[in-house]
C-alpha atoms as a PDB file:
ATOM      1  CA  UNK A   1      99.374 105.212  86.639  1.00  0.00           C
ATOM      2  CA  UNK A   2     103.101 104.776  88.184  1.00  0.00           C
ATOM      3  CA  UNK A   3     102.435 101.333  89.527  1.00  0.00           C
ATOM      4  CA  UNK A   4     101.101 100.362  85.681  1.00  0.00           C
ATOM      5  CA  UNK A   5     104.143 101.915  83.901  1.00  0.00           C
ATOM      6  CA  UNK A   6     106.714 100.397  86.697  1.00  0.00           C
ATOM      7  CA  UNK A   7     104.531  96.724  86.107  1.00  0.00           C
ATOM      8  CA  UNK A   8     104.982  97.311  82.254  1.00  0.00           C
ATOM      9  CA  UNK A   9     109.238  97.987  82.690  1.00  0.00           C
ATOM     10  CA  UNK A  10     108.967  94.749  84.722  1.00  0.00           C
ATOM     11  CA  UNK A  11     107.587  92.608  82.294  1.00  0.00           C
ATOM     12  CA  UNK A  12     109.429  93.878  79.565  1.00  0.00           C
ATOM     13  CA  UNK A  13     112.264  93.370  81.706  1.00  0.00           C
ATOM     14  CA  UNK A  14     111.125  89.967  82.897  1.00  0.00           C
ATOM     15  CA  UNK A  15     110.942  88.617  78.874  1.00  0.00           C
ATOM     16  CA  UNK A  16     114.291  90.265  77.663  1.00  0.00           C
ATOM     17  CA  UNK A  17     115.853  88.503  80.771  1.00  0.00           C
ATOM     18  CA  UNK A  18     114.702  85.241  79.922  1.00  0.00           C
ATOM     19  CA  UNK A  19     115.281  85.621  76.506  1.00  0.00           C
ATOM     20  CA  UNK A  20     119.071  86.733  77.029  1.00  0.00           C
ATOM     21  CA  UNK A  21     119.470  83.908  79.427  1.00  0.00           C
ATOM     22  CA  UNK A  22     118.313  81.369  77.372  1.00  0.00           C
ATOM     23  CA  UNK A  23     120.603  82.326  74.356  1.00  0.00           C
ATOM     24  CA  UNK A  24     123.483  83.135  76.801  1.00  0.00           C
ATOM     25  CA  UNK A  25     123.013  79.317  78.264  1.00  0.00           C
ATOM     26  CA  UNK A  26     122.413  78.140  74.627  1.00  0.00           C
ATOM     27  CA  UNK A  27     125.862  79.266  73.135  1.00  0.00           C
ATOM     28  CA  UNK A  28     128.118  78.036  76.283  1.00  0.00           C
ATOM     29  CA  UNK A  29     126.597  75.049  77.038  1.00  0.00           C
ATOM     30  CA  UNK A  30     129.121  72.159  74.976  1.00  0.00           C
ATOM     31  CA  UNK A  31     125.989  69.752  74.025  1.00  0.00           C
ATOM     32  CA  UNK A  32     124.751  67.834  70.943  1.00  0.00           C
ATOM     33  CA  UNK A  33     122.638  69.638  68.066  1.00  0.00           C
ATOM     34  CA  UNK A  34     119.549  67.243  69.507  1.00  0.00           C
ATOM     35  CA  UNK A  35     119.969  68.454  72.697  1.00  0.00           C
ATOM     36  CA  UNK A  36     120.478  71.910  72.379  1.00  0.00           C
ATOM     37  CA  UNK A  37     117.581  71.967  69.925  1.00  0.00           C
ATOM     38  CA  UNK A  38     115.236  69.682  73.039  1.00  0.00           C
ATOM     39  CA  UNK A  39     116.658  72.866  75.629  1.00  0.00           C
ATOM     40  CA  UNK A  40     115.607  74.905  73.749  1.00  0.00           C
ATOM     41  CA  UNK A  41     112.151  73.965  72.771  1.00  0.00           C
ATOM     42  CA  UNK A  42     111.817  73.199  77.190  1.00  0.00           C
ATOM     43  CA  UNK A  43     113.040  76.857  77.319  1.00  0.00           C
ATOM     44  CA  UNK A  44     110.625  78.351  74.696  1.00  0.00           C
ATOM     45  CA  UNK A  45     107.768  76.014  76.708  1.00  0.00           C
ATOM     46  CA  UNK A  46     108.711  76.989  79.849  1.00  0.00           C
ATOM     47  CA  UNK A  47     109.475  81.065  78.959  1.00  0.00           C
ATOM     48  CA  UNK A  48     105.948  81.012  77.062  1.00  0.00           C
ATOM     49  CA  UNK A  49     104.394  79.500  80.025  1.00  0.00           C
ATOM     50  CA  UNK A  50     105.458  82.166  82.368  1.00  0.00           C
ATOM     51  CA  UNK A  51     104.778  85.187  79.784  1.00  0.00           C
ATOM     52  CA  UNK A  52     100.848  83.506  80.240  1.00  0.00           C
ATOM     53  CA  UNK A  53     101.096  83.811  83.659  1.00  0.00           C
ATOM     54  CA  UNK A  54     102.402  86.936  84.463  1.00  0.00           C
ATOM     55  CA  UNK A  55      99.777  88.061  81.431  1.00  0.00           C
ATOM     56  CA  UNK A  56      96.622  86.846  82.885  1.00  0.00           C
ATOM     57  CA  UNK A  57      98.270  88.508  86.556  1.00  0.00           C
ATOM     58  CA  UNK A  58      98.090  91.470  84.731  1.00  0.00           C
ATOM     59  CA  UNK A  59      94.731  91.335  83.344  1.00  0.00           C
ATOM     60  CA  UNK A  60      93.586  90.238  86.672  1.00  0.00           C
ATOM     61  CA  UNK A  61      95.417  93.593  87.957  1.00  0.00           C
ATOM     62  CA  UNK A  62      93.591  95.357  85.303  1.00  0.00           C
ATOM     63  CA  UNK A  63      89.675  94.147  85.872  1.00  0.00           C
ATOM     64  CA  UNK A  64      90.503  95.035  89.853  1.00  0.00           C
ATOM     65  CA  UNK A  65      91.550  98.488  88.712  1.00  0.00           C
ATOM     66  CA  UNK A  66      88.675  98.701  86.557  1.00  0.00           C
ATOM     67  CA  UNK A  67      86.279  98.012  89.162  1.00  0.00           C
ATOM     68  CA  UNK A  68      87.935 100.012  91.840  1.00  0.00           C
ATOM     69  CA  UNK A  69      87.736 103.133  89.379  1.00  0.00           C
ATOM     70  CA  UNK A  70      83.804 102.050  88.847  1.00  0.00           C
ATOM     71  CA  UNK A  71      83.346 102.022  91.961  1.00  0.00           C
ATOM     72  CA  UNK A  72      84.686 105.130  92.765  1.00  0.00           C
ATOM     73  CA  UNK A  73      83.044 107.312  89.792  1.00  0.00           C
ATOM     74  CA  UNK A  74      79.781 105.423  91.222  1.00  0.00           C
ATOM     75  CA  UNK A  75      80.050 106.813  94.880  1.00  0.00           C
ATOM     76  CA  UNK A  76      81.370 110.235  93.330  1.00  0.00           C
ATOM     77  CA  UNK A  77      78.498 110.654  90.464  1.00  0.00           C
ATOM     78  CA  UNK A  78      76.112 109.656  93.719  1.00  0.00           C
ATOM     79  CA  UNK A  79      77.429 112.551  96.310  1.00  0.00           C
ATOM     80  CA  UNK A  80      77.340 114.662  93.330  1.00  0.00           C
ATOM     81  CA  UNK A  81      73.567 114.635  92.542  1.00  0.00           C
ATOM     82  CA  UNK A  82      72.867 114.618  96.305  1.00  0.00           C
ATOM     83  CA  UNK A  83      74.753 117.708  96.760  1.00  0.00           C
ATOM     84  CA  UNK A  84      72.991 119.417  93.610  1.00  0.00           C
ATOM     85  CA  UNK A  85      69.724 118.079  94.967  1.00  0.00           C
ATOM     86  CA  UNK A  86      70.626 120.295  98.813  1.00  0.00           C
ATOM     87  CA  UNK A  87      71.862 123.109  96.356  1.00  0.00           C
ATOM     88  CA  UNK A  88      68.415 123.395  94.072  1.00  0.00           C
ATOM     89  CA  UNK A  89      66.691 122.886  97.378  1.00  0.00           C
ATOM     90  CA  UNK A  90      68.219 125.805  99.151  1.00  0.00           C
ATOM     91  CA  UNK A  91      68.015 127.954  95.649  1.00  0.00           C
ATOM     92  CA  UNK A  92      64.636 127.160  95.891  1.00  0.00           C
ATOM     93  CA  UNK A  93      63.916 128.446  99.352  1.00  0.00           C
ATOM     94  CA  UNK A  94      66.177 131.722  98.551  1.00  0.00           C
ATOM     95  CA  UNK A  95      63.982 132.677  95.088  1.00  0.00           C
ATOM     96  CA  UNK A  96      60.457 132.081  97.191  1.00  0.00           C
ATOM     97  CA  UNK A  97      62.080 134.365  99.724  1.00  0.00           C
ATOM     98  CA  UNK A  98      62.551 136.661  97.714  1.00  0.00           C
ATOM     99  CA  UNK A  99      59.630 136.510  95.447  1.00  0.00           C
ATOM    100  CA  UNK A 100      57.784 137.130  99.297  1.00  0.00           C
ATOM    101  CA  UNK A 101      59.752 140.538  99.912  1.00  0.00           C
ATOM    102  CA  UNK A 102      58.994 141.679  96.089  1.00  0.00           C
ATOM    103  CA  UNK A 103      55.420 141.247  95.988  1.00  0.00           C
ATOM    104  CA  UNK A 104      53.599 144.259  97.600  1.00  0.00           C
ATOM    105  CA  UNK A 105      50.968 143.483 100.235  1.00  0.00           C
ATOM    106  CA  UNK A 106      47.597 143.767  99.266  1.00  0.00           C
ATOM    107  CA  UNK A 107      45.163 146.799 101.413  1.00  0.00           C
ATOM    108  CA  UNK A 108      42.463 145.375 103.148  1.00  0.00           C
ATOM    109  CA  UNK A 109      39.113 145.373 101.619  1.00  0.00           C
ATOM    110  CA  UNK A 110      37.538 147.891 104.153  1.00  0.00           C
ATOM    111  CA  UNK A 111      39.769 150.393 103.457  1.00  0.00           C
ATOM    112  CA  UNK A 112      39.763 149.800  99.428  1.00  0.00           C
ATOM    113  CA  UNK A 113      35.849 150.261  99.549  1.00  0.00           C
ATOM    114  CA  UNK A 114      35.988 153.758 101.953  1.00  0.00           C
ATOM    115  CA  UNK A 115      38.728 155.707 100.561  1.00  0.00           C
ATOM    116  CA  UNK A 116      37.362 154.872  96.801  1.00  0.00           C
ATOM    117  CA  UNK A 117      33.194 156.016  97.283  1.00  0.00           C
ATOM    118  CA  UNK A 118      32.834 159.117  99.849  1.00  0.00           C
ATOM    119  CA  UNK A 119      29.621 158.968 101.405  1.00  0.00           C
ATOM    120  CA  UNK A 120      26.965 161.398  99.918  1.00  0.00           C
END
């Protein structure tokens, strides 16, 4: 966000700079009404033109950013679900694990059948 704020102090800069130049060369310059009135209309042309340009640098500035950041929450939000994809995996694995040790193992049927009927 630094380089946007210092960009921002430089085109406020940039237009209050102009503008204070213009006046300044307005009020010392020893010229005709219809002159001064033509330099300043070139001025105002020429200071509106630039103001267009350095907007549309900016916006160009901006869209790059914008994409960049895209890009960036794209390859995040992608290592993210891989990662919680590994970690359900591996939970996974642990619970059946553990289910495995819980569950008590079954007799065999030969002794089930002897120990339950003595012979008579």
């Amino acid at each position: 966000m630094g380089e946007r704020d210092e960009f921002g102090a430089f085109l406020i800069g940039f237009v209050v700079g102009g503008i204070t130049g213009a006046i300044t060369a307005l009020l010392m310059a020893p010229q005709s009404g219809d002159r001064t009135r033509a330099l300043i209309k070139e001025k105002s042309i020429e200071l509106r033109d630039r103001a267009s340009e350095t907007i549309d640098e900016a916006y160009a500035q901006a869209e790059a950013a914008a994409l960049e950041a895209r890009s960036r929450f794209d390859q995040l939000a992608k290592t993210t679900k891989e990662r919680a994809d590994e970690l359900q995996q591996r939970g996974k694995v642990l619970l059946e694990e553990q289910r495995s040790k819980m569950t008590p193992k079954a007799k065999p049927v030969e002794e089930e059948t002897s120990e339950e009927t003595p012979p008579e």
